[in-house]
Protein backbone atom coordinates (compact mmCIF):
# COMPACT_ATOMS: atom_id res chain seq x y z
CA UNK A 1 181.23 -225.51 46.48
CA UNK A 2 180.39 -229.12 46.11
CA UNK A 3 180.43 -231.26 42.99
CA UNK A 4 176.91 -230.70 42.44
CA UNK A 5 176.54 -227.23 42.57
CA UNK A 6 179.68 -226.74 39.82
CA UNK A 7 177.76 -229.22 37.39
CA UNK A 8 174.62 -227.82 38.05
CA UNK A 9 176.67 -223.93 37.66
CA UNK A 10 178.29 -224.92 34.62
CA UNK A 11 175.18 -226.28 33.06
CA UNK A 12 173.34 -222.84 33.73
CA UNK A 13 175.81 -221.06 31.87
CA UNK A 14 176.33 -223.26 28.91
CA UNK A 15 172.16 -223.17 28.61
CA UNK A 16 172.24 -219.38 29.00
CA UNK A 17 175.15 -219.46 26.45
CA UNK A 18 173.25 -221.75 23.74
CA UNK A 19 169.88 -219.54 24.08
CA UNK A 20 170.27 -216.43 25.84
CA UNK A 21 169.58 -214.94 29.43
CA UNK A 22 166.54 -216.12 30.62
CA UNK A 23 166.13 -219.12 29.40
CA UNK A 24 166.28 -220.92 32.75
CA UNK A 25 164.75 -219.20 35.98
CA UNK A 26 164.85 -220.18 39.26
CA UNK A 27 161.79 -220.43 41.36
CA UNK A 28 161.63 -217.46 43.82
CA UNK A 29 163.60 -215.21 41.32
CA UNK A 30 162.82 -212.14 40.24
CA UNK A 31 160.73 -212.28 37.23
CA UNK A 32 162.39 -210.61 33.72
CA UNK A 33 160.39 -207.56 33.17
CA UNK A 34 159.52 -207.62 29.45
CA UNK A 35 157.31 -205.10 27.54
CA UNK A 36 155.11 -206.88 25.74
CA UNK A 37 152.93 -204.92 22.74
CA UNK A 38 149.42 -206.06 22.92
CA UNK A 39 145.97 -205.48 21.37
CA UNK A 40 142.94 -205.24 23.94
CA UNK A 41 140.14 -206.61 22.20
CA UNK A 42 137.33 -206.89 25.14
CA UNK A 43 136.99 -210.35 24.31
CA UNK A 44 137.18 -213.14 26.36
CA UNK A 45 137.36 -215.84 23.77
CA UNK A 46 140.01 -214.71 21.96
């Protein structure tokens, strides 16, 4: 593993340390399923 990739490694975890798991995602991940409550109001504007 090169320099790089332990900075950027290390960095990842101290972020996901400070403000929980999923704060950073990578592009191409898998996406965090999260159920979301929501209202359907039929309204476009809103």
């Amino acid at each position: 593993m090169s320099e790089k990739e332990r900075a950027l490694t290390a960095a990842l975890s101290q972020i996901e340390r400070s403000y929980g798991k999923g704060a950073i995602m990578k592009l191409g991940e898998a996406a965090a399923q999260r159920n979301i409550d929501v209202i359907p109001t039929g309204s476009l504007t809103l």
